[in-house]
Protein backbone atom coordinates (compact mmCIF):
# COMPACT_ATOMS: atom_id res chain seq x y z
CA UNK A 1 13.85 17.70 -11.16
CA UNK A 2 15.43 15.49 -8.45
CA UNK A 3 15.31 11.64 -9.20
CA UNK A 4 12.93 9.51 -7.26
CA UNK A 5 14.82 7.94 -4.14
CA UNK A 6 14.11 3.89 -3.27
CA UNK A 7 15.28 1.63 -0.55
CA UNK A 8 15.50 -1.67 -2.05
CA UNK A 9 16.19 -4.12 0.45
CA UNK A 10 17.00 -7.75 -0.91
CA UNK A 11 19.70 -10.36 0.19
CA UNK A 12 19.43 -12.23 -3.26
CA UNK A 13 22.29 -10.55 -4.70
CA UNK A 14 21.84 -11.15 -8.18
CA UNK A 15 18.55 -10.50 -8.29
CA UNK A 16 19.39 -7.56 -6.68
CA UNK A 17 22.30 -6.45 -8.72
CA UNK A 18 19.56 -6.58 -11.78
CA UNK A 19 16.75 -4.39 -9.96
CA UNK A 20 18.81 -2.28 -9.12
CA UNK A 21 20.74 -1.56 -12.59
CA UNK A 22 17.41 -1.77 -14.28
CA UNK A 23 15.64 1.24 -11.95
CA UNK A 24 18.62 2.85 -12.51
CA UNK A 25 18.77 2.75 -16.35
CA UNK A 26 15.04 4.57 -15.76
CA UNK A 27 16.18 7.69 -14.17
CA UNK A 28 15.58 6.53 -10.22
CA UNK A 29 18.03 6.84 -7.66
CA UNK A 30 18.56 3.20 -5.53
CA UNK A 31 19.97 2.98 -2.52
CA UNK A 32 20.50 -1.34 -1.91
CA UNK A 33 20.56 -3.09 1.66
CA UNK A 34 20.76 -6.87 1.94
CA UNK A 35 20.16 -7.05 5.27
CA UNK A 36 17.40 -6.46 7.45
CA UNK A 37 19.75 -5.13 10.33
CA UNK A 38 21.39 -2.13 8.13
CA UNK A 39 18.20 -1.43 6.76
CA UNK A 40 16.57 1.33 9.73
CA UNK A 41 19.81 3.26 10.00
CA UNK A 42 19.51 3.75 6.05
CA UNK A 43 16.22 4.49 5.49
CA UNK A 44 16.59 7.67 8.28
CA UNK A 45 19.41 8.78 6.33
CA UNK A 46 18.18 8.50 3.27
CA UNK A 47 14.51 9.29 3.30
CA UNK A 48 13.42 7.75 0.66
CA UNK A 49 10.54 8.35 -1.44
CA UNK A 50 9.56 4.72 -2.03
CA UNK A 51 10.44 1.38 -0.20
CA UNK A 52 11.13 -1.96 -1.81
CA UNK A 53 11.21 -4.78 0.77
CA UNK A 54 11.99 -8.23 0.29
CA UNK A 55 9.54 -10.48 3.08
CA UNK A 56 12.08 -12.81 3.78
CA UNK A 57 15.38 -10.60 4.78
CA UNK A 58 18.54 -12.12 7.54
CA UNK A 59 18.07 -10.28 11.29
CA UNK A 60 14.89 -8.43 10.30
CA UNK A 61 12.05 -9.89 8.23
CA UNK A 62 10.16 -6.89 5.83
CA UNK A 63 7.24 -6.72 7.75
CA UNK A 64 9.47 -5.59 10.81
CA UNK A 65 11.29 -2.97 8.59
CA UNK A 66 8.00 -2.16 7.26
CA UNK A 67 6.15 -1.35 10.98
CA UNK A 68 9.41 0.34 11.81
CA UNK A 69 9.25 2.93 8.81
CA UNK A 70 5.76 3.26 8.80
CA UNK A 71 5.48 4.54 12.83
CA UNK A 72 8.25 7.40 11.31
CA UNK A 73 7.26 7.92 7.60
CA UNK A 74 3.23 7.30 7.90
CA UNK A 75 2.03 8.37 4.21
CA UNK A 76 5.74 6.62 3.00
CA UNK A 77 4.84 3.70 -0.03
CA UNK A 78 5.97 0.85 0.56
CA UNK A 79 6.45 -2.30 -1.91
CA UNK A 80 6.97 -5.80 -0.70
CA UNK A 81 8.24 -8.45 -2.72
CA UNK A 82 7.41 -11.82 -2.27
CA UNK A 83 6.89 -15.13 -3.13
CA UNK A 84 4.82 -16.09 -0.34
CA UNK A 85 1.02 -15.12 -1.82
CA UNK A 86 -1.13 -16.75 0.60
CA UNK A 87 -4.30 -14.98 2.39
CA UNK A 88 -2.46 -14.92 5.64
CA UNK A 89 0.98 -13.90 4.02
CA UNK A 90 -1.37 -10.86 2.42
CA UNK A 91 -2.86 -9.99 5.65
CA UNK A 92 0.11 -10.04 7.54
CA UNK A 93 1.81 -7.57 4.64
CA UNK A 94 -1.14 -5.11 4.57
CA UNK A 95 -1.32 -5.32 8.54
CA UNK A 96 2.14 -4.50 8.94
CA UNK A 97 1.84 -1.42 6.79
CA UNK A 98 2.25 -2.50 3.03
CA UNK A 99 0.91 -0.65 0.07
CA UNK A 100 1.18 -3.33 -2.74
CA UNK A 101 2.96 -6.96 -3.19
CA UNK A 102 4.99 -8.22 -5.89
CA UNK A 103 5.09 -11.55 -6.54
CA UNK A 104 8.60 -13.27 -7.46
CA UNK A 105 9.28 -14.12 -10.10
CA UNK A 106 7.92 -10.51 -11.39
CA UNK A 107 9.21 -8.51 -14.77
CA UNK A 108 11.04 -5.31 -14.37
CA UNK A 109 7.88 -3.56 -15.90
CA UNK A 110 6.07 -4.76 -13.79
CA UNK A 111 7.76 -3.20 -10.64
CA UNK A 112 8.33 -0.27 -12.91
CA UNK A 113 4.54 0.45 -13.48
CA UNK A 114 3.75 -0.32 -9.79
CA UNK A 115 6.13 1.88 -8.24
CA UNK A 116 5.21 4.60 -10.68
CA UNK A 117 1.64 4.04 -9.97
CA UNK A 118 2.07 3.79 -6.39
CA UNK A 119 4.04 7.37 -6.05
CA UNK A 120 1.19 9.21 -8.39
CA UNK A 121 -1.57 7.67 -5.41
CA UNK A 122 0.69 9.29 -2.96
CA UNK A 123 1.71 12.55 -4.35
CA UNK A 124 -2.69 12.64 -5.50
CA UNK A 125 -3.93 11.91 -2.25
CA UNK A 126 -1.82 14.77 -0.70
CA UNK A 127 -3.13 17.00 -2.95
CA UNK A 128 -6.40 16.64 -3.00
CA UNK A 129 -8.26 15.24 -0.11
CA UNK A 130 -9.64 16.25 2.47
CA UNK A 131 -8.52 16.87 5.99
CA UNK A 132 -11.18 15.29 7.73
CA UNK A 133 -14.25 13.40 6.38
CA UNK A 134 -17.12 12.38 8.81
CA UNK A 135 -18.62 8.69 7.54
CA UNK A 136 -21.35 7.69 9.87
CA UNK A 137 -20.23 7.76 13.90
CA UNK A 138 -16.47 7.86 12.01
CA UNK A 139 -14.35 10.84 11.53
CA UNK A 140 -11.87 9.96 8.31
CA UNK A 141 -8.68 11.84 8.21
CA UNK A 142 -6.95 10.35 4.79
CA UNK A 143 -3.97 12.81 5.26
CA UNK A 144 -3.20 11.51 8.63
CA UNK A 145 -4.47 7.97 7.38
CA UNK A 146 -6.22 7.78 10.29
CA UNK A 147 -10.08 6.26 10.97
CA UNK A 148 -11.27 7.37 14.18
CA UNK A 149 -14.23 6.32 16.51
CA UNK A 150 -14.80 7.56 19.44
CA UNK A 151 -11.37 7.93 21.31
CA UNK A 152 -10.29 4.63 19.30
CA UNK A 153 -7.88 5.47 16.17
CA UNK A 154 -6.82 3.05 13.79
CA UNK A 155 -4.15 4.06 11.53
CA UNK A 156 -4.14 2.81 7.69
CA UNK A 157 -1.92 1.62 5.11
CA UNK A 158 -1.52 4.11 1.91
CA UNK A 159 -3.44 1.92 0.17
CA UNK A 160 -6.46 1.09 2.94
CA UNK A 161 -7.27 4.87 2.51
CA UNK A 162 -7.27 5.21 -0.76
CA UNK A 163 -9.71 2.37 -1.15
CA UNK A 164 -11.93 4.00 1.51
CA UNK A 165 -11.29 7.75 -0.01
CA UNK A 166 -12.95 5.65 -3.40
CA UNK A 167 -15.76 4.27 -1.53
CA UNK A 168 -16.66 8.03 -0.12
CA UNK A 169 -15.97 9.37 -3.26
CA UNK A 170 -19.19 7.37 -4.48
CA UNK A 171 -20.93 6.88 -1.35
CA UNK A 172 -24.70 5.91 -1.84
CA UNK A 173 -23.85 4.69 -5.63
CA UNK A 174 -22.69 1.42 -6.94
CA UNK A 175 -18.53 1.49 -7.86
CA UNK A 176 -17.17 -1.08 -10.23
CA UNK A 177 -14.56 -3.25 -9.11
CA UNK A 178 -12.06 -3.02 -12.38
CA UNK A 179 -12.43 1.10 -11.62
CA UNK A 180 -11.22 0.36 -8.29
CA UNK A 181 -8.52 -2.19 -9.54
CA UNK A 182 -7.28 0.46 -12.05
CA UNK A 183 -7.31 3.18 -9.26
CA UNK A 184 -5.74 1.07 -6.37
CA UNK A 185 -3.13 -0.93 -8.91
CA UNK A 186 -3.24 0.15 -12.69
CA UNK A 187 -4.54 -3.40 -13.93
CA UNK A 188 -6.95 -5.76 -13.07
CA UNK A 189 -5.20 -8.98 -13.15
CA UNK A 190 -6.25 -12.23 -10.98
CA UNK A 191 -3.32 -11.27 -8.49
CA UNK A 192 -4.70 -7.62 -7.55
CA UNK A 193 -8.48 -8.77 -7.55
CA UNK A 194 -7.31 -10.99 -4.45
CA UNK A 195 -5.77 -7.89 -2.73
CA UNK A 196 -9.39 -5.88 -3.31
CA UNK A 197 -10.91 -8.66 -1.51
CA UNK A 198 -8.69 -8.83 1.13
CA UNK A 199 -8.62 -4.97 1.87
CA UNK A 200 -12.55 -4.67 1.31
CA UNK A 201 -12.29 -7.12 4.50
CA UNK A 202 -10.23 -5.22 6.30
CA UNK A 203 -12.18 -1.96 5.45
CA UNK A 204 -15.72 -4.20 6.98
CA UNK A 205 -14.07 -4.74 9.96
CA UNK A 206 -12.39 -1.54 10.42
CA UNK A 207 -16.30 0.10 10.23
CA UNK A 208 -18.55 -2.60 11.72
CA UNK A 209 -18.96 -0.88 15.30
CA UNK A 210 -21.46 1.11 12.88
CA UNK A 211 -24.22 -0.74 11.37
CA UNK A 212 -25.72 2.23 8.98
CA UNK A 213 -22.14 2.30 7.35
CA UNK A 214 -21.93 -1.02 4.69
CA UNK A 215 -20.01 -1.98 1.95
CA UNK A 216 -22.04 -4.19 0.06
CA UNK A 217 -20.85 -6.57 -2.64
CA UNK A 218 -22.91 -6.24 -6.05
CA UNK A 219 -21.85 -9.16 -7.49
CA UNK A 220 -19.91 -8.93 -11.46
CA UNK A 221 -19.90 -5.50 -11.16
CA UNK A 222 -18.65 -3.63 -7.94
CA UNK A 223 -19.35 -2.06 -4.39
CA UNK A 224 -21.84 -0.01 -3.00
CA UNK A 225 -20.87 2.26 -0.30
CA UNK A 226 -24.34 2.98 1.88
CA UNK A 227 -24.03 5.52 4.67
């Protein structure tokens, strides 16, 4: 079986030096940029599998790279890490194409389980979903990740679809927010239930041209998807 290609792009170099050994020492193949300006002509060559992106790079900033490789790789995972956790710093991430954040100072396992996580969403939601899903006046297309009204399409992160797959997996029923936090991130911690919130925001707004489509918070427990 052929190892599991990353991008890792980070101008701390000894942080760097340490990812990098470490995902190594687990059987994955790293290919390491510290610059944001080398970073496009490496990711074409490489193709990588997975993308780890520092937010804060020299020449081009991760959400840059991350718009850039998302317009050519559109189901491609990509990881940002960060230290910058505000709402806005989130929203800006997720906008720009993110899958999941990683907040510095962060544990080797930590990455390890996410990126693991992260590739099994992937490689699932090519398997098994639909090609086209029709949710109220909306026509879903989660292999294209791709919400569509009328002649408007809005194209969504890896992670945005998933969350919205979940919802129409249970439509009409009541979904509990640590099942989704398991699903979406494989843990439930403080950190990830601030990301739910966040992209059950963006999923309201992406669907509020149709009334009779509502994601309604049950609070302590979940979400219930009406349609």
């Amino acid at each position: 079986m052929s190892k599991v290609k990353i991008l890792y792009v980070e101008d701390e170099p000894f942080l760097a030096r340490i990812v990098k050994e470490s995902l190594e020492s687990r059987d994955f193949e790293v290919t390491m940029v510290d610059d944001g300006k080398d970073a496009m002509a490496r990711f074409q060559s490489l193709k990588p599998d997975i993308c780890v992106l520092d937010v804060m790079l020299p020449t081009r900033d991760g959400y840059t790279l991350a718009r850039e490789m998302r317009r050519l790789a559109p189901s491609l995972p990509i990881i940002f890490v960060t230290a910058r956790i505000q709402t806005e710093d989130l929203l800006k991430g997720f906008e720009a194409g993110g899958n999941d954040y990683i907040r510095k100072p962060f544990s080797m396992e930590e990455l390890i389980v996410r990126i693991t996580n992260l590739l099994q969403l992937t490689q699932s939601q090519k398997t098994t979903t639909q090609e086209n899903i029709t949710i109220g006046r909306y026509e879903f297309l989660p292999l294209r990740y791709e919400l569509r009204y009328d002649t408007t399409i809005k194209k969504l992160s890896h992670r945005e679809s998933t969350l919205l797959q979940t919802l129409i997996d249970n439509k009409n029923a009541t979904v509990l927010r640590k099942d989704i936090l398991m699903k979406l991130w494989g843990d439930d911690s403080f950190f990830n239930s601030r990301n739910l919130d966040v992209y059950i925001t963006k999923l309201r707004d992406y669907l509020k041209e149709d009334p009779s489509v509502q994601i309604i918070t049950i609070k302590g427990i979940g979400y219930h998807f009406a349609v």
